[in-house]
Protein backbone atom coordinates (compact mmCIF):
# COMPACT_ATOMS: atom_id res chain seq x y z
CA UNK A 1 2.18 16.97 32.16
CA UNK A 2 -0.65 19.28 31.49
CA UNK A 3 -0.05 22.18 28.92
CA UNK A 4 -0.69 24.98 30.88
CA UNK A 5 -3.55 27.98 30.08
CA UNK A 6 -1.16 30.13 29.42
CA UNK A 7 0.53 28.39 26.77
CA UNK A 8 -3.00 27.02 25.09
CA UNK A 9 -3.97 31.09 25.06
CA UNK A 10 -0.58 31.86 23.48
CA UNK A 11 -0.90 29.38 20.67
CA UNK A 12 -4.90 30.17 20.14
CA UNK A 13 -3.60 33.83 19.71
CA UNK A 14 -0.66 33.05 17.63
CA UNK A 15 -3.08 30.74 15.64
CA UNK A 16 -5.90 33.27 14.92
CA UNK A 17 -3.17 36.10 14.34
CA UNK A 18 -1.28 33.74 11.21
CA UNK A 19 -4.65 32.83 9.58
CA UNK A 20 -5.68 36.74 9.53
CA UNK A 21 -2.71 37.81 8.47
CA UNK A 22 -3.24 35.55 5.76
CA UNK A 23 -6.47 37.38 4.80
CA UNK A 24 -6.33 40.35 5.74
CA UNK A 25 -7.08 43.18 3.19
CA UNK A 26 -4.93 46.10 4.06
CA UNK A 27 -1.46 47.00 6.06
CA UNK A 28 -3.82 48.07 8.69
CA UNK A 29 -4.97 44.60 9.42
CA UNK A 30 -1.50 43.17 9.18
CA UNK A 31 -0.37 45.80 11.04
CA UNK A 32 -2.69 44.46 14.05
CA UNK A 33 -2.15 40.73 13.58
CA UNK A 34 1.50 41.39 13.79
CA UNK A 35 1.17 42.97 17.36
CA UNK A 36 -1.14 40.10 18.44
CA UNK A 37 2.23 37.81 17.67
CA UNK A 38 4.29 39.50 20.11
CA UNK A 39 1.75 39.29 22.45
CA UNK A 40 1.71 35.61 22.10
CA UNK A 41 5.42 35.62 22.00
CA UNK A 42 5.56 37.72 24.94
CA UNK A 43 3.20 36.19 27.20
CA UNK A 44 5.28 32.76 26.38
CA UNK A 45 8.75 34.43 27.37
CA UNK A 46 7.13 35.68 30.44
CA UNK A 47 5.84 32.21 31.78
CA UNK A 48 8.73 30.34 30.85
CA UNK A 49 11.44 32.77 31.30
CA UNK A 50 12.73 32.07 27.81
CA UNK A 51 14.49 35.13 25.52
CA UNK A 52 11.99 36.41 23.47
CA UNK A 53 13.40 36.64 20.32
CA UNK A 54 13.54 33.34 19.10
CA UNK A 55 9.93 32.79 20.46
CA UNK A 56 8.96 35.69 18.34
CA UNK A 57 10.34 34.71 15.02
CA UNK A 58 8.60 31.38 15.74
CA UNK A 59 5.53 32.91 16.00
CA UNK A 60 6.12 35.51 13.06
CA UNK A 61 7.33 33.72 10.37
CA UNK A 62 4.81 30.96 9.57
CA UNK A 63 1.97 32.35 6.91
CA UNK A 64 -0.97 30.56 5.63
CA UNK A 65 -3.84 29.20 7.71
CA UNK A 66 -2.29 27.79 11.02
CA UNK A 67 -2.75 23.66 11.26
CA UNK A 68 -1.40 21.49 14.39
CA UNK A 69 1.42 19.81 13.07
CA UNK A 70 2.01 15.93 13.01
CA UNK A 71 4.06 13.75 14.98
CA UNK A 72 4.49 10.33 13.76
CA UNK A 73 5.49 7.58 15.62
CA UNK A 74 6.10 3.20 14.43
CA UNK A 75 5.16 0.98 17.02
CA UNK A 76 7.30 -2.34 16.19
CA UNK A 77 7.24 -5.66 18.07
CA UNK A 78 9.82 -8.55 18.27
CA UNK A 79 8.66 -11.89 19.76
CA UNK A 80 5.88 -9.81 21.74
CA UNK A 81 8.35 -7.55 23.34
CA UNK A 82 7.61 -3.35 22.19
CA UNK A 83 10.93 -1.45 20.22
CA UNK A 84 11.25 1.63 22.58
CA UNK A 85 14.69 3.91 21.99
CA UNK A 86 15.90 6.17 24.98
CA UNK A 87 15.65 10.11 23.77
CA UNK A 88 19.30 12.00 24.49
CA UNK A 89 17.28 15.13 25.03
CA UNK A 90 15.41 13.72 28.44
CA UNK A 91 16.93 10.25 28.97
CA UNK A 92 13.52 9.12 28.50
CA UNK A 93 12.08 5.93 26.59
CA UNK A 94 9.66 6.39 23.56
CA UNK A 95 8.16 4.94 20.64
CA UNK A 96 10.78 5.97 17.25
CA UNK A 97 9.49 9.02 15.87
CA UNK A 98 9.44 13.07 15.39
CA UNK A 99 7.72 15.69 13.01
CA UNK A 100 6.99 14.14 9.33
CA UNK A 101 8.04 16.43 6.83
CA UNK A 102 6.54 18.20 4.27
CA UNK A 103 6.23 16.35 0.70
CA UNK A 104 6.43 12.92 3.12
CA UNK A 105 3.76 10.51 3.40
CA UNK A 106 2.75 9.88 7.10
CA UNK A 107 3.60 6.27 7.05
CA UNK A 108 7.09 6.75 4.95
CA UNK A 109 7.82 9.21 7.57
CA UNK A 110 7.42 6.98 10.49
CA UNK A 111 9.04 3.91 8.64
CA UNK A 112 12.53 6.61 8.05
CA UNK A 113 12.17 7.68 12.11
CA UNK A 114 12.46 3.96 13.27
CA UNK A 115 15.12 3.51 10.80
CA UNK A 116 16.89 6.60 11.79
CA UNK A 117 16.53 6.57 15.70
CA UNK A 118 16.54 2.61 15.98
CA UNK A 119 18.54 0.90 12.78
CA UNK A 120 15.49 -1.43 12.15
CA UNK A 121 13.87 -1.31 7.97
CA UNK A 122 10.19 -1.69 8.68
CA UNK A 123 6.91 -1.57 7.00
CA UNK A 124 3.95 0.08 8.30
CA UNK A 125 0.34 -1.57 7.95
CA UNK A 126 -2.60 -0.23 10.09
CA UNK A 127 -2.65 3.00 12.23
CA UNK A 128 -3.04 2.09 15.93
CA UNK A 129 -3.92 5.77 16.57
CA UNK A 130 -4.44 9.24 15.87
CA UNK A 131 -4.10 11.64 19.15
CA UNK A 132 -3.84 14.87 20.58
CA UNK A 133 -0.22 15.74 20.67
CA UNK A 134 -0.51 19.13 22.69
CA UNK A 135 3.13 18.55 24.01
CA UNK A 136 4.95 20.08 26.64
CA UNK A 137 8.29 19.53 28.16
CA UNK A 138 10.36 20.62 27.04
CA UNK A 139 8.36 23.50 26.13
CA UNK A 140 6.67 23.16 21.93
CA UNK A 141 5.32 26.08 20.87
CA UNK A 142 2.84 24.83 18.75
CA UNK A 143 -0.14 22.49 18.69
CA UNK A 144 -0.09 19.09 16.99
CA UNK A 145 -1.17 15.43 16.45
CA UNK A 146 0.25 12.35 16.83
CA UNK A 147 -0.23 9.13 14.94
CA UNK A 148 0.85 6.24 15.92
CA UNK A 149 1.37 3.39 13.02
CA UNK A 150 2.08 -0.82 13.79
CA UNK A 151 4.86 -1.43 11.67
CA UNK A 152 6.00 -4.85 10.73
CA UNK A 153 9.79 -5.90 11.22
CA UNK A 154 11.69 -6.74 8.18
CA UNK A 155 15.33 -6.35 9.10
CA UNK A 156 18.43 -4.58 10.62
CA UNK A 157 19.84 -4.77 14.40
CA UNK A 158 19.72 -1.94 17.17
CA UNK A 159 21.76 0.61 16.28
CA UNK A 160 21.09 4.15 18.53
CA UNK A 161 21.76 7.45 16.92
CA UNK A 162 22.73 10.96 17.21
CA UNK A 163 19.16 11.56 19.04
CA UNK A 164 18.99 8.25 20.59
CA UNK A 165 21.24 6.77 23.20
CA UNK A 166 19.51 3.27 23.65
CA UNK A 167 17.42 1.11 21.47
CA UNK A 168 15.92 -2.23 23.18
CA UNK A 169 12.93 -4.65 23.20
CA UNK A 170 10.41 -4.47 26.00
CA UNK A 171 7.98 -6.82 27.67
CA UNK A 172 4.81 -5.47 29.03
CA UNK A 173 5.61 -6.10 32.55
CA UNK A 174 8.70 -4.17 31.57
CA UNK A 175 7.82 -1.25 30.28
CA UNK A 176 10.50 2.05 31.89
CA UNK A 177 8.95 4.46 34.29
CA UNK A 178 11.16 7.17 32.47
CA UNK A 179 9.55 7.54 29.64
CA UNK A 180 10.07 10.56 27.20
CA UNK A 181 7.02 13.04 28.41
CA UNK A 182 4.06 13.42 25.83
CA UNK A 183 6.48 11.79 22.89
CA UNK A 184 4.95 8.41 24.19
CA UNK A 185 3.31 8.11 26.62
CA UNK A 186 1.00 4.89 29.11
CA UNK A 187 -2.01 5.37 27.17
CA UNK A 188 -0.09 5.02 23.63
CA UNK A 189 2.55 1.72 24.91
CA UNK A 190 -1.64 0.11 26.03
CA UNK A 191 -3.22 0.82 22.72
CA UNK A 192 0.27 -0.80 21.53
CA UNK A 193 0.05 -3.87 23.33
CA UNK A 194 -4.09 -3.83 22.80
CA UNK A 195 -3.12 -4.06 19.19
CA UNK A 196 -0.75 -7.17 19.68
CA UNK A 197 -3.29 -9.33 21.26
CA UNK A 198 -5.69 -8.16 19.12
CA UNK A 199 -5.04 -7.31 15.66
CA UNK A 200 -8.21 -6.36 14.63
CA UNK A 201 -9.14 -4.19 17.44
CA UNK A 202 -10.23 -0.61 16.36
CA UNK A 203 -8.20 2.17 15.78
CA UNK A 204 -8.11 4.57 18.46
CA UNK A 205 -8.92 8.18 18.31
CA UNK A 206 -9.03 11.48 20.03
């Protein structure tokens, strides 16, 4: 699904607002980057017919200079067939992943989501991609990028959890048409599979 202009303004202006804040000089410049906040958080609530309130304290309480956050994903194969897990929050299929955290080394991070969301220990060795993550649906506020690591299988059996409902093995030909919207989507399972056939094809970039 394509992010709509609305919500790309919205995060530009909550974007630009959070980095002056951070250096402005005076109240009077705060004072001015604050109210360009609740216009992003406004124009948000009115699209998408969410309560403002939580939008706003989104939008208000980050400082420092405003960065897209990262999504991280593991890409893990079993006798050629791709590790997908079924999200609870859309029923949809998707590579295991979700926001690294702070302190967390990208590839630890996606190494603990596959553990987490599919009960497999892996170890991550080359980065298939790095891609524009400008999500939507259900509705993310903010920007961010997504990289994708190949992670090698070391142990552990399927095993879904309190995010995931399903965790299976899937053959190219086999690949769900439900798959979790801009989590994973056909571009990232072909880069997956490019990968397989040949490991050392490039990485891929946006």
């Amino acid at each position: 699904m394509k992010v709509p202009r609305w919500l790309e303004w919205a995060r530009e202006i909550q974007a630009l607002a959070q980095t002056g804040s951070y250096y402005a000089l005076n109240e009077y410049q705060r004072q001015r980057y604050q109210r360009l906040k609740e216009i992003a958080a406004e124009m948000v609530s009115e699209h998408s017919g969410l309560e403002i309130e939580p939008i706003l304290k989104a939008f208000v309480t980050p400082s420092g200079y405003s960065t897209p956050r990262v999504d991280v994903r593991g890409v893990v194969f079993k006798e050629d067939k791709l590790l997908l897990v079924r999200e609870r929050a859309d029923d949809g299929w998707t590579f295991p992943g979700g926001w690294a955290d702070v302190g967390e080394l990208p590839s630890k991070a996606a190494e603990r989501e596959v553990w987490e969301e599919a009960g497999f220990e892996v170890e991550a060795h080359k980065v298939i991609g790095v891609y524009d993550a400008n999500r939507f649906g259900p509705l993310e506020l903010f920007h961010a990028y997504k990289i994708v690591f190949l992670c090698d299988l070391i142990s552990g059996t399927a095993q879904p959890s309190i995010e995931t409902s399903e965790v299976a093995f899937f053959g190219e030909e086999e690949i769900p048409q439900a798959l979790s919207g801009e989590r994973t989507g056909l571009r990232h399972i072909r880069d997956a599979f490019r990968n397989l056939k040949d490991p050392g094809c490039m990485t891929m970039f946006d």
